[in-house]
PDB file of N, CA and C in Angstrom:
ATOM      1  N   UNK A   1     -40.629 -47.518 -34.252  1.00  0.00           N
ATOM      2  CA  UNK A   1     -40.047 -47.411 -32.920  1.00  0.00           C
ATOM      3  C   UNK A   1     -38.759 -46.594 -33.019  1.00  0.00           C
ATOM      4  N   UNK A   2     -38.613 -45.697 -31.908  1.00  0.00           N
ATOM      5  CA  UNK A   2     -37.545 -44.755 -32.197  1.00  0.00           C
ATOM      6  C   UNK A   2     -35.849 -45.804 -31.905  1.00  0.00           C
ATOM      7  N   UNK A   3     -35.229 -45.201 -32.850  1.00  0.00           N
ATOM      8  CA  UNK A   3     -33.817 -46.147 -32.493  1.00  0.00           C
ATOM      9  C   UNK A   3     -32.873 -45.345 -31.059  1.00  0.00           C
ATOM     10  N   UNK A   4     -32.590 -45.982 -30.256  1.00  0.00           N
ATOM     11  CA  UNK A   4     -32.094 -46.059 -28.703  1.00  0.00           C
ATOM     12  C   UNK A   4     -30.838 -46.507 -28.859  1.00  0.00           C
ATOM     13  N   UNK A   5     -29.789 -44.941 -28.759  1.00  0.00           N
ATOM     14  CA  UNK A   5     -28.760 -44.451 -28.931  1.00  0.00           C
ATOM     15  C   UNK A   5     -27.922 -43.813 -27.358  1.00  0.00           C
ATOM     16  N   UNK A   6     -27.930 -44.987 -26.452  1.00  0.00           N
ATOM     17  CA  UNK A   6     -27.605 -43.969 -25.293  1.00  0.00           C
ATOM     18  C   UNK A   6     -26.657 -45.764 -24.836  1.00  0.00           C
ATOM     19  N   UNK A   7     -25.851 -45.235 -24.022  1.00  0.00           N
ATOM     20  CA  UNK A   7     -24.713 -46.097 -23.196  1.00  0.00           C
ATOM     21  C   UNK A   7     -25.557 -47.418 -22.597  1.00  0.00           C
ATOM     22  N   UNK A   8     -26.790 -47.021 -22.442  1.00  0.00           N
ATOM     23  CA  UNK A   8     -28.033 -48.176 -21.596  1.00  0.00           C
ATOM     24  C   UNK A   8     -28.657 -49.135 -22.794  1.00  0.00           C
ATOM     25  N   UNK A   9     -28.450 -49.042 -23.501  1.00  0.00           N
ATOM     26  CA  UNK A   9     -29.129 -49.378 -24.841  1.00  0.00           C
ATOM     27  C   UNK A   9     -28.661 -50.951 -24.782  1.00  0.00           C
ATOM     28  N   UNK A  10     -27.950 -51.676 -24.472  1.00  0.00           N
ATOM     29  CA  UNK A  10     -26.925 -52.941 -25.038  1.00  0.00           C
ATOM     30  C   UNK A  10     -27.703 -53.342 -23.687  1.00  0.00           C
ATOM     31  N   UNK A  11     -26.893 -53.024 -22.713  1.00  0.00           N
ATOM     32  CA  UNK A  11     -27.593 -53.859 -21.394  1.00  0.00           C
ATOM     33  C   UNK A  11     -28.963 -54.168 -21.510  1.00  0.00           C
ATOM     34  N   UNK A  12     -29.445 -52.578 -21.122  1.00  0.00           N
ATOM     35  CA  UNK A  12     -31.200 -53.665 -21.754  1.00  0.00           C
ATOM     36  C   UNK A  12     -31.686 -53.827 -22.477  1.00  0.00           C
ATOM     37  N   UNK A  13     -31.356 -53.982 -23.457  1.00  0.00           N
ATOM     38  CA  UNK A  13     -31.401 -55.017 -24.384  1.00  0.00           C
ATOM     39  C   UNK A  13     -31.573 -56.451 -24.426  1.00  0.00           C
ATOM     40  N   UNK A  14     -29.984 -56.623 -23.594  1.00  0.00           N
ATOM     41  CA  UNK A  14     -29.814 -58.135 -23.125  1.00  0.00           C
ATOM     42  C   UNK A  14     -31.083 -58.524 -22.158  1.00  0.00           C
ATOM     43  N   UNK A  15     -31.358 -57.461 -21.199  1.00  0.00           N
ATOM     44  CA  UNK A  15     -32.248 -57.988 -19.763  1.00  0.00           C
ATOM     45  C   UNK A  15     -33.170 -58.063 -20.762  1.00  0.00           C
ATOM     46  N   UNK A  16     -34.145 -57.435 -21.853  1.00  0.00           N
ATOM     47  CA  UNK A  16     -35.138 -57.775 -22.332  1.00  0.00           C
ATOM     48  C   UNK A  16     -35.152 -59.313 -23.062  1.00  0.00           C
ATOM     49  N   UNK A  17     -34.418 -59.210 -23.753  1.00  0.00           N
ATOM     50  CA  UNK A  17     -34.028 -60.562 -24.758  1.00  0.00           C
ATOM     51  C   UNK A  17     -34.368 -61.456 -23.423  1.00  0.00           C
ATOM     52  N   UNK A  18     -33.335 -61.370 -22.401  1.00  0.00           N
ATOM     53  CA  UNK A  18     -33.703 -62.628 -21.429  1.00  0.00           C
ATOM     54  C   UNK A  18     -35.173 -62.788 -20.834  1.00  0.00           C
ATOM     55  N   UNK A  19     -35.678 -61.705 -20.711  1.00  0.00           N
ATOM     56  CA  UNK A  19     -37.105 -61.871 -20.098  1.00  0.00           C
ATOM     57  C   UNK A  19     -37.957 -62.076 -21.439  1.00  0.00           C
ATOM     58  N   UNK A  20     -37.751 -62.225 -22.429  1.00  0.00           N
ATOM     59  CA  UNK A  20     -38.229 -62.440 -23.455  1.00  0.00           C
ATOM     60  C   UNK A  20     -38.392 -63.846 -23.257  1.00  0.00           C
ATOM     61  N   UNK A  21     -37.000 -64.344 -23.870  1.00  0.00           N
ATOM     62  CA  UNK A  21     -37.164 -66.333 -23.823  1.00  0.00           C
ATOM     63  C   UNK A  21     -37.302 -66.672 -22.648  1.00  0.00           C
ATOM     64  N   UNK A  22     -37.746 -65.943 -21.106  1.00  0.00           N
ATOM     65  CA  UNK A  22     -38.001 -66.857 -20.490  1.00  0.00           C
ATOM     66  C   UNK A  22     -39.596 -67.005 -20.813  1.00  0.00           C
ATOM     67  N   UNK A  23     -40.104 -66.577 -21.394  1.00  0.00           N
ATOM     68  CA  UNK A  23     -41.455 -66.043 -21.499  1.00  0.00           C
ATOM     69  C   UNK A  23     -42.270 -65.277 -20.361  1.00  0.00           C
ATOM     70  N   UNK A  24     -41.603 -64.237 -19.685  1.00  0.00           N
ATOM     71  CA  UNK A  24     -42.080 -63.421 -18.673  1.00  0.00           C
ATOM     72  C   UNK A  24     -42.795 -62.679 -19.134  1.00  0.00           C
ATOM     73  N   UNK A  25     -43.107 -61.730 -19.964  1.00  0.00           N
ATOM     74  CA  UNK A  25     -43.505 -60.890 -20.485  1.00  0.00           C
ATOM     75  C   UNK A  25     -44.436 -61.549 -22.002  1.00  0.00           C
ATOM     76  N   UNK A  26     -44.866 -60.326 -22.373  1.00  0.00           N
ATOM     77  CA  UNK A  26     -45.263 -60.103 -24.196  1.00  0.00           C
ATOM     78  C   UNK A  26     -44.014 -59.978 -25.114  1.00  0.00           C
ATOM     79  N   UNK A  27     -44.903 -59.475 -26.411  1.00  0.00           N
ATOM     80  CA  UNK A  27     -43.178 -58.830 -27.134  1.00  0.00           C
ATOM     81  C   UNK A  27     -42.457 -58.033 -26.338  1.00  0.00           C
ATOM     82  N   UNK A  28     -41.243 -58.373 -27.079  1.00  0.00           N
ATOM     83  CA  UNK A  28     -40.254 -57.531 -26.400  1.00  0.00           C
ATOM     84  C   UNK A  28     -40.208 -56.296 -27.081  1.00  0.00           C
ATOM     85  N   UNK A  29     -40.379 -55.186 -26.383  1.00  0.00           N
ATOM     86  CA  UNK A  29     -40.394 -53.711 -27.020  1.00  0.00           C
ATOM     87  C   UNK A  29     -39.172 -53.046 -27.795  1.00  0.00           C
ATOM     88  N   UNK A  30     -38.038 -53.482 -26.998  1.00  0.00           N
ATOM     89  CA  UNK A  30     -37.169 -53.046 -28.221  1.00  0.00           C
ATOM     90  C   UNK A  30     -36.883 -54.197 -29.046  1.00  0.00           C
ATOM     91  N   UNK A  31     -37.301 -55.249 -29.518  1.00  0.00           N
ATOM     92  CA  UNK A  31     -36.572 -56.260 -30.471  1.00  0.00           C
ATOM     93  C   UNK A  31     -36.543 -55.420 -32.082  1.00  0.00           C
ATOM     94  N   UNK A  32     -37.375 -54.669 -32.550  1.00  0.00           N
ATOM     95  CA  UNK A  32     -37.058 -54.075 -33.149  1.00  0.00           C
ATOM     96  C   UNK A  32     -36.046 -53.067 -33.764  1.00  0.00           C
ATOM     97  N   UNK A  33     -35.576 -52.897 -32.347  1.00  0.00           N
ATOM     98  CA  UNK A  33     -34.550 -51.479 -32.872  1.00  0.00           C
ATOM     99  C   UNK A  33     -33.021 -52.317 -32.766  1.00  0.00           C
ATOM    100  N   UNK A  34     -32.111 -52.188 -33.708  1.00  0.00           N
ATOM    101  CA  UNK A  34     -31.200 -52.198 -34.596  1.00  0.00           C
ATOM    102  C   UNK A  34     -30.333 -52.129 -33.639  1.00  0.00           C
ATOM    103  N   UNK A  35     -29.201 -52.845 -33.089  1.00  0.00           N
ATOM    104  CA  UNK A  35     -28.112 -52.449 -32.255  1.00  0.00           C
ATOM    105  C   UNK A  35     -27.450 -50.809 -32.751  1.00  0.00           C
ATOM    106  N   UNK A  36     -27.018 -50.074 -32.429  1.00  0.00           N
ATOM    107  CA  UNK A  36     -26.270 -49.427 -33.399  1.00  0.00           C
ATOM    108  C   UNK A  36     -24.638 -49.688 -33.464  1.00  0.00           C
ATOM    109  N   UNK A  37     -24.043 -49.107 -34.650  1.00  0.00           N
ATOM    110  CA  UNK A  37     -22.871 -49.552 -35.107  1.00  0.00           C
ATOM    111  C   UNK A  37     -22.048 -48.750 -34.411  1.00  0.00           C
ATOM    112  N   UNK A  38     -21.115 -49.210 -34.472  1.00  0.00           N
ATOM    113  CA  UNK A  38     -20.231 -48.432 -33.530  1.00  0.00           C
ATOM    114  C   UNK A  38     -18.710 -48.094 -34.248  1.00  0.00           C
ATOM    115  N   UNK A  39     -18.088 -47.085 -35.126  1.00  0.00           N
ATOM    116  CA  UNK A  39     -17.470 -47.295 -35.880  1.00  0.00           C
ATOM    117  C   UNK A  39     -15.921 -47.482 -35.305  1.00  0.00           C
ATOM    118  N   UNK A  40     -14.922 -48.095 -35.996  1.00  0.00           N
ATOM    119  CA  UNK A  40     -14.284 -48.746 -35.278  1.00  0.00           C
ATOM    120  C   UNK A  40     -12.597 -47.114 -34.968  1.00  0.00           C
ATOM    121  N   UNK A  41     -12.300 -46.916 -33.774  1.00  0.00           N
ATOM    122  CA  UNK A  41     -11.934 -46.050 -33.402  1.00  0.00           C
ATOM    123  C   UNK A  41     -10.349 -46.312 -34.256  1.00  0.00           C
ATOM    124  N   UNK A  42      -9.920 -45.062 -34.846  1.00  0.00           N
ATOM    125  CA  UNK A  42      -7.923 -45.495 -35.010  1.00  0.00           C
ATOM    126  C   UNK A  42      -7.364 -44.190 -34.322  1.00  0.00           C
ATOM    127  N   UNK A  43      -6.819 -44.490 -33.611  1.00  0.00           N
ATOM    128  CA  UNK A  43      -5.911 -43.481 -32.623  1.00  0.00           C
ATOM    129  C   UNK A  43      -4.669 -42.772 -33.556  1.00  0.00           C
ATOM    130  N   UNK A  44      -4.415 -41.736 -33.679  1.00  0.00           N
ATOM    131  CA  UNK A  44      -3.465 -41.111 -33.762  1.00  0.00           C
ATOM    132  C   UNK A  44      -2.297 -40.932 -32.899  1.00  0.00           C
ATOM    133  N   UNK A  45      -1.189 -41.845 -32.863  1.00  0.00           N
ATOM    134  CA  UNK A  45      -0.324 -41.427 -31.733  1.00  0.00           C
ATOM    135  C   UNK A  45       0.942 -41.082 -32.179  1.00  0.00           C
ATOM    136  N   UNK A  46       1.865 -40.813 -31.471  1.00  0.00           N
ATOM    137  CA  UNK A  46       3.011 -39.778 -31.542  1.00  0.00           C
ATOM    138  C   UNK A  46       4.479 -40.804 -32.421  1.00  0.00           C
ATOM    139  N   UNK A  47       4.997 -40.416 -32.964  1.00  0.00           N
ATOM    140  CA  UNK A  47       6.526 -41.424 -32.955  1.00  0.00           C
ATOM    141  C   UNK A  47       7.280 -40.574 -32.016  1.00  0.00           C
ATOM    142  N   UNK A  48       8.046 -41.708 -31.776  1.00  0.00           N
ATOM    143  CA  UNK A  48       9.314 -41.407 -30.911  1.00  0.00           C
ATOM    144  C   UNK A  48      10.017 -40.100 -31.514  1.00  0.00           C
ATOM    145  N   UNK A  49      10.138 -39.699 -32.208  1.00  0.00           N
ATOM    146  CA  UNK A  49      11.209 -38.571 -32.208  1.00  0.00           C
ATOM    147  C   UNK A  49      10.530 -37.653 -31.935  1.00  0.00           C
ATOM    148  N   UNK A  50       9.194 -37.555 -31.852  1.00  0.00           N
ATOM    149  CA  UNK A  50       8.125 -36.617 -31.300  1.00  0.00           C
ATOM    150  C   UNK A  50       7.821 -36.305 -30.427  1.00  0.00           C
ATOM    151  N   UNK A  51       8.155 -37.698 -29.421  1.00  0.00           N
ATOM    152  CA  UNK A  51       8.248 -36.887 -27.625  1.00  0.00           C
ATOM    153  C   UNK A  51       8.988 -36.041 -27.308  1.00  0.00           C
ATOM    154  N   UNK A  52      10.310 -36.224 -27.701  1.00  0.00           N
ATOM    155  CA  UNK A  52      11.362 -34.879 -26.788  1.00  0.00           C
ATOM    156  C   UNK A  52      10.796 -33.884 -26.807  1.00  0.00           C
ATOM    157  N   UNK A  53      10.371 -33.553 -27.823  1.00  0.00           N
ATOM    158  CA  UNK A  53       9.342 -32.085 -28.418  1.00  0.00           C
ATOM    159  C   UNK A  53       8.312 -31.331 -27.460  1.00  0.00           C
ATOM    160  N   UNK A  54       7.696 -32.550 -27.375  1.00  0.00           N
ATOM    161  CA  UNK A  54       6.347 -32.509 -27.016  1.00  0.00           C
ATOM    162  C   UNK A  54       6.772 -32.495 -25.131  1.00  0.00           C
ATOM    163  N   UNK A  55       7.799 -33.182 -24.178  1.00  0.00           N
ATOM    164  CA  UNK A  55       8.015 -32.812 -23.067  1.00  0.00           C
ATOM    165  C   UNK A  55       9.155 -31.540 -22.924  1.00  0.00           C
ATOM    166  N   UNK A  56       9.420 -31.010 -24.029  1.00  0.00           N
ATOM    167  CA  UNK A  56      10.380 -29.741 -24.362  1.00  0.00           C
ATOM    168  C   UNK A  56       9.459 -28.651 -24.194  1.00  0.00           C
ATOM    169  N   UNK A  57       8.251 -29.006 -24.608  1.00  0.00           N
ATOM    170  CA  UNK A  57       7.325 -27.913 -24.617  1.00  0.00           C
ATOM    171  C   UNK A  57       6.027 -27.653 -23.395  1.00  0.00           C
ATOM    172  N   UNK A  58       6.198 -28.927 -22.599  1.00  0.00           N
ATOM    173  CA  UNK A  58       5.441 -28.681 -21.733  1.00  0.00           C
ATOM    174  C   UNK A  58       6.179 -28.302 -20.253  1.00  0.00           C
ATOM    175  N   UNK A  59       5.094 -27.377 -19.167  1.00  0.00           N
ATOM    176  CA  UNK A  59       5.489 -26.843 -18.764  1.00  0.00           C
ATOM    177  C   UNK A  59       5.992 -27.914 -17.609  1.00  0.00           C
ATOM    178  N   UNK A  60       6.891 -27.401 -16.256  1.00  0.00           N
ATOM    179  CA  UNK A  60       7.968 -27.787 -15.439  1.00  0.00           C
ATOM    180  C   UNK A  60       6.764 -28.846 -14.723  1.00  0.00           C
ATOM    181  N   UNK A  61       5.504 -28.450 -14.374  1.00  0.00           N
ATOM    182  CA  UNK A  61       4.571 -29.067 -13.254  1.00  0.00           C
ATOM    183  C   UNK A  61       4.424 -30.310 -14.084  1.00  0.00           C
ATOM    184  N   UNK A  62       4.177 -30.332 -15.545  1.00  0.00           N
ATOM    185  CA  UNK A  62       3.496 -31.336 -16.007  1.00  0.00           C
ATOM    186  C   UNK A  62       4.487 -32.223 -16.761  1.00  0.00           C
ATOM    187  N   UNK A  63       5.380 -31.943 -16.847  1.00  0.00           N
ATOM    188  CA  UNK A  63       6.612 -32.660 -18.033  1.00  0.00           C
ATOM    189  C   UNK A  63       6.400 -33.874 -17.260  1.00  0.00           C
ATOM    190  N   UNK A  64       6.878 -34.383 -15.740  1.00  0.00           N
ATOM    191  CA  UNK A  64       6.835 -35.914 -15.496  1.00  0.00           C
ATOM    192  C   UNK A  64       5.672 -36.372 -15.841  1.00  0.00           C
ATOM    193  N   UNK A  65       4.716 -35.843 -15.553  1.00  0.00           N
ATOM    194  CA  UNK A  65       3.495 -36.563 -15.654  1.00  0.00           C
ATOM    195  C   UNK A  65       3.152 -37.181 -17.314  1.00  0.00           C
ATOM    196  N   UNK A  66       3.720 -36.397 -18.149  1.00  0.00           N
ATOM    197  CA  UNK A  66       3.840 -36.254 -19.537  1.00  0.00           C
ATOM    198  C   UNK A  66       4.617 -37.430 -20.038  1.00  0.00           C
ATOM    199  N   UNK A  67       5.799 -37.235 -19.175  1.00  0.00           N
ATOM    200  CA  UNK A  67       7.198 -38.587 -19.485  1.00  0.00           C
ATOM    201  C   UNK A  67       6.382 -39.809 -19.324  1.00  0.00           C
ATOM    202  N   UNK A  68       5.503 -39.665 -18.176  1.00  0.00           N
ATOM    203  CA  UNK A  68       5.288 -40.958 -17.676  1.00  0.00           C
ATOM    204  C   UNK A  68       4.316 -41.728 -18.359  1.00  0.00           C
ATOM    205  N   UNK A  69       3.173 -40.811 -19.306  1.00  0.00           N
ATOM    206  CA  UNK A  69       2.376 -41.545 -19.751  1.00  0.00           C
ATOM    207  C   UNK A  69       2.734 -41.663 -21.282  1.00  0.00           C
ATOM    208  N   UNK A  70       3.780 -40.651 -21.469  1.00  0.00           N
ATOM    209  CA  UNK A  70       4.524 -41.254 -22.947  1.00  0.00           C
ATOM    210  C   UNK A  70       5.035 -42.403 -23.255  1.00  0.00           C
ATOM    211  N   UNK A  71       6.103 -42.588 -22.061  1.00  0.00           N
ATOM    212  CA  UNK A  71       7.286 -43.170 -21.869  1.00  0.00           C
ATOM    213  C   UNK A  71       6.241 -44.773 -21.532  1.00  0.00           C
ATOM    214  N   UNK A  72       5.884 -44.900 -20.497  1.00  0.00           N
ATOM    215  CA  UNK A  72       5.015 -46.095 -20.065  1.00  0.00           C
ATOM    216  C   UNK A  72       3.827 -46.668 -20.522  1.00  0.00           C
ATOM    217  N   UNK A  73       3.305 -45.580 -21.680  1.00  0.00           N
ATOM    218  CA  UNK A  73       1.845 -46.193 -21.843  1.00  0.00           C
ATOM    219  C   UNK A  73       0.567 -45.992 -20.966  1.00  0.00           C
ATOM    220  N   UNK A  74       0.820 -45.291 -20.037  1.00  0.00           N
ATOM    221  CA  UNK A  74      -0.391 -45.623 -18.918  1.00  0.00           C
ATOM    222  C   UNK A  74      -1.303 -43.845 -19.784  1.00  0.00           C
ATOM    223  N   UNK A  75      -2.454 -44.665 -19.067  1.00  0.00           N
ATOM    224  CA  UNK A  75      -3.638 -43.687 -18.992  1.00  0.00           C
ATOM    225  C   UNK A  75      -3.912 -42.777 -18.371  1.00  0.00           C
ATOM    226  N   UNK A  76      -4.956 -42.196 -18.477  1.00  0.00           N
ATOM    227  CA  UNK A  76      -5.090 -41.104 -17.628  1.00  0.00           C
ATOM    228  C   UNK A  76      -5.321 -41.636 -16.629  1.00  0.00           C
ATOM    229  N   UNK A  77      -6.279 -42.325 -16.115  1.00  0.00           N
ATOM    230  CA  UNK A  77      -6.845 -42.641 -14.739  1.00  0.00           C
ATOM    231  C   UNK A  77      -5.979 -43.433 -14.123  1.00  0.00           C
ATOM    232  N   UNK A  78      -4.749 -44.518 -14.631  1.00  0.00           N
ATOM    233  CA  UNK A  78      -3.433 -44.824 -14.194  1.00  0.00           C
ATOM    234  C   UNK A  78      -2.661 -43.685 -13.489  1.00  0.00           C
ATOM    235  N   UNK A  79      -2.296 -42.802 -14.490  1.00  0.00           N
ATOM    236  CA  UNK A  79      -1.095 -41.462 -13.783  1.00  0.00           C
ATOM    237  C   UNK A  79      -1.836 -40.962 -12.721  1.00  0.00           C
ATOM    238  N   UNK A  80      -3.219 -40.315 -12.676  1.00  0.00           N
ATOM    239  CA  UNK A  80      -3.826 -40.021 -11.519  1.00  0.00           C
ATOM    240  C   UNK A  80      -4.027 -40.933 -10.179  1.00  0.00           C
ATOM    241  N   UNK A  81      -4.082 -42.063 -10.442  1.00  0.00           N
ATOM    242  CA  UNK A  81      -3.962 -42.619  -9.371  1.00  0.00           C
ATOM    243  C   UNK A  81      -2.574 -43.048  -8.748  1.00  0.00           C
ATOM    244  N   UNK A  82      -1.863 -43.156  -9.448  1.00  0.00           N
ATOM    245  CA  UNK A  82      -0.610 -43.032  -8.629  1.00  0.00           C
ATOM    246  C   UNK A  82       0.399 -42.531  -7.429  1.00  0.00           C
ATOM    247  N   UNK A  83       0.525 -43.227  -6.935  1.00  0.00           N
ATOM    248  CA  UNK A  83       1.262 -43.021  -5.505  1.00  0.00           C
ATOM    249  C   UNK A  83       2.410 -42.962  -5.465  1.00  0.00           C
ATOM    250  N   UNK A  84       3.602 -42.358  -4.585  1.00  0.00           N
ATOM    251  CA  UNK A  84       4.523 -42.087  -4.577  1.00  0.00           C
ATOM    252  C   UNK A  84       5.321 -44.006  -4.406  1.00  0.00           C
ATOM    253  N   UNK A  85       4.419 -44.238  -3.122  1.00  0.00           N
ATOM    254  CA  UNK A  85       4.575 -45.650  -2.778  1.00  0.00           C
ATOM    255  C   UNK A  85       5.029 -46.670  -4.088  1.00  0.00           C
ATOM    256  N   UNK A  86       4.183 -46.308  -5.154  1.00  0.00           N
ATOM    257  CA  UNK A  86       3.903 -47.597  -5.939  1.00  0.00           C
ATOM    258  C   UNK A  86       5.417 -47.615  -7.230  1.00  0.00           C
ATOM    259  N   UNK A  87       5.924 -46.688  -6.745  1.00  0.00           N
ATOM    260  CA  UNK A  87       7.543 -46.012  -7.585  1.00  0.00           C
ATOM    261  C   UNK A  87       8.507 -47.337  -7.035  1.00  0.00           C
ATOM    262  N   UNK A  88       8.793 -48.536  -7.119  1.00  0.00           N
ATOM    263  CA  UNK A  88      10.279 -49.117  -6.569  1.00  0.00           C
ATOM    264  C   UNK A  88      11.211 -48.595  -7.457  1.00  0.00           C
ATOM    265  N   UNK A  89      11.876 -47.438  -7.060  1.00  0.00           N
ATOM    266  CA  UNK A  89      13.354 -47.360  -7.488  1.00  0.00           C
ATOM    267  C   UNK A  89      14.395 -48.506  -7.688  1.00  0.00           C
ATOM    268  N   UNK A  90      14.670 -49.231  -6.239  1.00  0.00           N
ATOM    269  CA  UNK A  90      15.607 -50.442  -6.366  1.00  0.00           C
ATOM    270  C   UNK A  90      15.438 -51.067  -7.105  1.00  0.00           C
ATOM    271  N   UNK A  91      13.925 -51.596  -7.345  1.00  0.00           N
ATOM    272  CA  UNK A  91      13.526 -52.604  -8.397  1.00  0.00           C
ATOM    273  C   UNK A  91      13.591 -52.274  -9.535  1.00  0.00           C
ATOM    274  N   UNK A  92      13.688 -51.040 -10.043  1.00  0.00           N
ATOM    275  CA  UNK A  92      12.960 -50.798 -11.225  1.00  0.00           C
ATOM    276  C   UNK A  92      11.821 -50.853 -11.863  1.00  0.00           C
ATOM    277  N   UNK A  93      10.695 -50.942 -10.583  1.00  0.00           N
ATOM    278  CA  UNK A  93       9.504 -51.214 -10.991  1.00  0.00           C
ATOM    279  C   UNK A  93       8.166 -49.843 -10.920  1.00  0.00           C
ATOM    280  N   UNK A  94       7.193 -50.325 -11.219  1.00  0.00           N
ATOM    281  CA  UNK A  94       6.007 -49.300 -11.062  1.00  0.00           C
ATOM    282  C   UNK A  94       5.233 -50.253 -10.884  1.00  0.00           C
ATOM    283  N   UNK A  95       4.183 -50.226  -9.908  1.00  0.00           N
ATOM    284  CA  UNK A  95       3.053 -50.899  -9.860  1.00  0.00           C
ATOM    285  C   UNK A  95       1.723 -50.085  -9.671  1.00  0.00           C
ATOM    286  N   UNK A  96       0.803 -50.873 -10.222  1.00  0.00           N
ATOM    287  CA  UNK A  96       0.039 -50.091 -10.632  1.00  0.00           C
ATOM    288  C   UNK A  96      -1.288 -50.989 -10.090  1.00  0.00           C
ATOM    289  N   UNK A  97      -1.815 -49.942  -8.878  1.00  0.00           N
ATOM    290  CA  UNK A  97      -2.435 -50.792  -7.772  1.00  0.00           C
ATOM    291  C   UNK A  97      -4.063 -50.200  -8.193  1.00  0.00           C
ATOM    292  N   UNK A  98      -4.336 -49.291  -8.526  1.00  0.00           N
ATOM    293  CA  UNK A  98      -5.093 -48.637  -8.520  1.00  0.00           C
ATOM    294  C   UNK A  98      -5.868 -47.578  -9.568  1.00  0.00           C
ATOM    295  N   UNK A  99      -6.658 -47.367 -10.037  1.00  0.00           N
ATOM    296  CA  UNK A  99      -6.862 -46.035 -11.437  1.00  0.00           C
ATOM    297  C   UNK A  99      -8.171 -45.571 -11.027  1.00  0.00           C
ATOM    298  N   UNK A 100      -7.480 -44.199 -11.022  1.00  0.00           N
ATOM    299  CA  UNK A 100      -8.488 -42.770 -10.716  1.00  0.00           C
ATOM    300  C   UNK A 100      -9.466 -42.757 -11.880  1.00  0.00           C
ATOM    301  N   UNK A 101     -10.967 -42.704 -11.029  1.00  0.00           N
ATOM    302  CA  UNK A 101     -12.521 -43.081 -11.840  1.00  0.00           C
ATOM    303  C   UNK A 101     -12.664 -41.841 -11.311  1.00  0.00           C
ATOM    304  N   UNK A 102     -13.172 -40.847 -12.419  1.00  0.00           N
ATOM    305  CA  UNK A 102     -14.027 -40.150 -12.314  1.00  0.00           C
ATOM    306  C   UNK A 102     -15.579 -39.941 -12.258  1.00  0.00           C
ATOM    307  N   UNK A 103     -15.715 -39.021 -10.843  1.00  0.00           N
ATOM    308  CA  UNK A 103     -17.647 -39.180 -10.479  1.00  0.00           C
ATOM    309  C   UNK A 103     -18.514 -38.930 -11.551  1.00  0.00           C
ATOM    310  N   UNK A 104     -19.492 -38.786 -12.069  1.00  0.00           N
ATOM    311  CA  UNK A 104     -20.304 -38.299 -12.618  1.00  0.00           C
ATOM    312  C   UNK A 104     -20.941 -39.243 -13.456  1.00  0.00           C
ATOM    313  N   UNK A 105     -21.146 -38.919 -14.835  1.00  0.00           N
ATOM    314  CA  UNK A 105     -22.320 -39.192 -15.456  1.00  0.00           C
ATOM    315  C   UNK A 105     -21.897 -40.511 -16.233  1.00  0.00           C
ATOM    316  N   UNK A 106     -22.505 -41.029 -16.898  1.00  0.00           N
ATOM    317  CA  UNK A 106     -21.456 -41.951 -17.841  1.00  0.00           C
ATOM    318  C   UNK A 106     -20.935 -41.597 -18.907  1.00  0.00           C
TER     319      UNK A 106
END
């Protein structure tokens, strides 16, 4: 049986396994194939004396956007969704109501 390497693979999986022990079906067609491994990710990220640099060098449009996801941690789909609204100056706060999903494929 070919091994099933795609984002859908885990879910049905599970739906089979379950229609399996309920006894709905025959064998289950994929019980054979092997979860696959998934190796475990290590991020490369910046030290601090490395930002000034790095918003020294980017250009005027993008430097806040740059500060902000240096400086704060946030993600991409965090900074994109962000609103002017969600800035409390007085407070000192940022809230973070919302994160920009991109359409398409998985």
């Amino acid at each position: 049986m070919p091994n099933l390497r795609t984002p859908v693979s885990e879910p049905l999986r599970q739906v089979i396994l379950a229609i399996d022990a309920k006894k709905w079906t025959g064998k289950n067609p994929i019980a054979d194939v092997e979860p696959r491994r998934v190796p475990k990710r290590v991020f490369e990220t910046l030290r601090a004396t490395e930002v000034p640099s790095v918003l020294a060098a980017a250009t005027d449009q993008c430097r806040d956007l740059f500060a902000a996801a240096l400086y704060l941690g946030l993600r991409k789909g965090e900074l994109f969704g962000l609103h002017k609204a969600d800035v409390r100056m007085q407070e000192h706060t940022l809230v973070m109501r919302r994160s920009h999903q991109r359409q398409g494929t998985w």
